[in-house]
Protein backbone atom coordinates (compact mmCIF):
# COMPACT_ATOMS: atom_id res chain seq x y z
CA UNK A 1 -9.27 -11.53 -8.43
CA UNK A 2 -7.51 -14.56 -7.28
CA UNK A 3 -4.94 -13.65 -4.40
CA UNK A 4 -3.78 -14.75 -1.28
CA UNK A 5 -2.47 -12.04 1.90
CA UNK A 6 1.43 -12.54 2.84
CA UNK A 7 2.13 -12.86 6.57
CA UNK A 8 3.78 -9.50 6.42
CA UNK A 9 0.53 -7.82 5.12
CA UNK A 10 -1.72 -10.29 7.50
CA UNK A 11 0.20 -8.83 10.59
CA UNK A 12 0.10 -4.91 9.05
CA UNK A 13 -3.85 -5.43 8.58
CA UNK A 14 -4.22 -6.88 12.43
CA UNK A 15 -1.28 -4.09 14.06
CA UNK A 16 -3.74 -1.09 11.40
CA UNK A 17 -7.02 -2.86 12.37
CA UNK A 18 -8.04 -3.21 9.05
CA UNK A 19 -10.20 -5.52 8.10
CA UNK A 20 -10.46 -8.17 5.43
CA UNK A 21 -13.60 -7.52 4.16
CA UNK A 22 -12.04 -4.43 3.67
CA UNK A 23 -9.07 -5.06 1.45
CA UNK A 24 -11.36 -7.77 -0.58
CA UNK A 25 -13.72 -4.46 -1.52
CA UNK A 26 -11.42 -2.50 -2.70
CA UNK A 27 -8.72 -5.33 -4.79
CA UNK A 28 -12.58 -6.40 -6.03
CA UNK A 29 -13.51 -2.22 -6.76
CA UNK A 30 -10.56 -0.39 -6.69
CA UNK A 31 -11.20 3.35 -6.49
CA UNK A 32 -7.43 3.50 -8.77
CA UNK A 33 -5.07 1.44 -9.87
CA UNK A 34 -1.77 2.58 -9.84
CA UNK A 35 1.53 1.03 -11.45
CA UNK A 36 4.63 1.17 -8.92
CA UNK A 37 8.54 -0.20 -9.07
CA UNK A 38 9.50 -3.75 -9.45
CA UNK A 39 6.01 -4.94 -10.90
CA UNK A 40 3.55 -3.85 -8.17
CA UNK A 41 0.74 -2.72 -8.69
CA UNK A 42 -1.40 -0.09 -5.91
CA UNK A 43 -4.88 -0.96 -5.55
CA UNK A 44 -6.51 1.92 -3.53
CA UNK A 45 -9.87 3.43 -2.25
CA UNK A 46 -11.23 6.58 -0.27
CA UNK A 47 -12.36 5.13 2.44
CA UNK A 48 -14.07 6.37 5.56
CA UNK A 49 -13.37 3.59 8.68
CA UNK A 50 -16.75 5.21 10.63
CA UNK A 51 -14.68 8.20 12.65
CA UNK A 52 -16.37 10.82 9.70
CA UNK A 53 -12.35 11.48 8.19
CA UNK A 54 -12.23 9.93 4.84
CA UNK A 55 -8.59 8.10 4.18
CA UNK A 56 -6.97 6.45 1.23
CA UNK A 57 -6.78 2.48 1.57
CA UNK A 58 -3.97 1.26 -0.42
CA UNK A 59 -3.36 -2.27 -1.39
CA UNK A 60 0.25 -3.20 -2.66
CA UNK A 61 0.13 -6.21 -4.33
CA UNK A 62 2.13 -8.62 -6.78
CA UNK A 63 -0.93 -9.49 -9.78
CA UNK A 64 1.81 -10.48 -12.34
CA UNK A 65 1.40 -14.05 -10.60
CA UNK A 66 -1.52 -16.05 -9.82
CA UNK A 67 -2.84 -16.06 -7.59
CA UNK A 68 -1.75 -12.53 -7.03
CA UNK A 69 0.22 -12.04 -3.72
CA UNK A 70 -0.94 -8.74 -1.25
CA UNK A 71 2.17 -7.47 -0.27
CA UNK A 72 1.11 -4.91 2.83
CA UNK A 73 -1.81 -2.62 3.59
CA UNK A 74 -2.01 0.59 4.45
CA UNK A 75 -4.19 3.68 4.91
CA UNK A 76 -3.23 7.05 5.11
CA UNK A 77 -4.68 10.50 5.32
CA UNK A 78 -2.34 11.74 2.53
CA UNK A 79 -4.87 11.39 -0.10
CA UNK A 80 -3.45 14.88 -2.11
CA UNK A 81 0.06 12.17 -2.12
CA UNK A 82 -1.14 9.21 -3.67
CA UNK A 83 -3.94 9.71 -5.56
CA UNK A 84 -3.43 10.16 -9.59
């Protein structure tokens, strides 16, 4: 996938120390892909960042465009929430 990171979700990635390898892995293998308002699209994995507690990396991002636009990252233990 084509895409490019907004500075909103470049600055959510550095504040969540989330890497860009990261996001690429999961827009590039997304564990789901789930349809949300206004076009967007969640792109999300279970992930486990190395502390042994597996959380849910979700990507919002604009793919109606191209390149597609990554709208914020996020990761959260709420897997039960946002997984279909």
């Amino acid at each position: 996938m084509k895409y490019i990171i907004s500075r909103h979700a470049q600055t959510e990635m550095e504040r969540r120390n989330i890497s860009k390898a990261v996001v690429e892995s999961v827009l590039n293998a997304p564990g789901q892909v789930v349809s949300e308002k206004e076009g967007r699209k969640v792109y999300q994995s279970k992930i486990d960042f190395g502390s042994g507690k597996t959380f849910l990396l979700r990507v919002i991002v604009v793919d109606d465009i191209d390149p597609a636009v990554v709208i914020t990252v996020y990761k959260t233990s709420k897997i039960e929430k946002y997984w279909r």
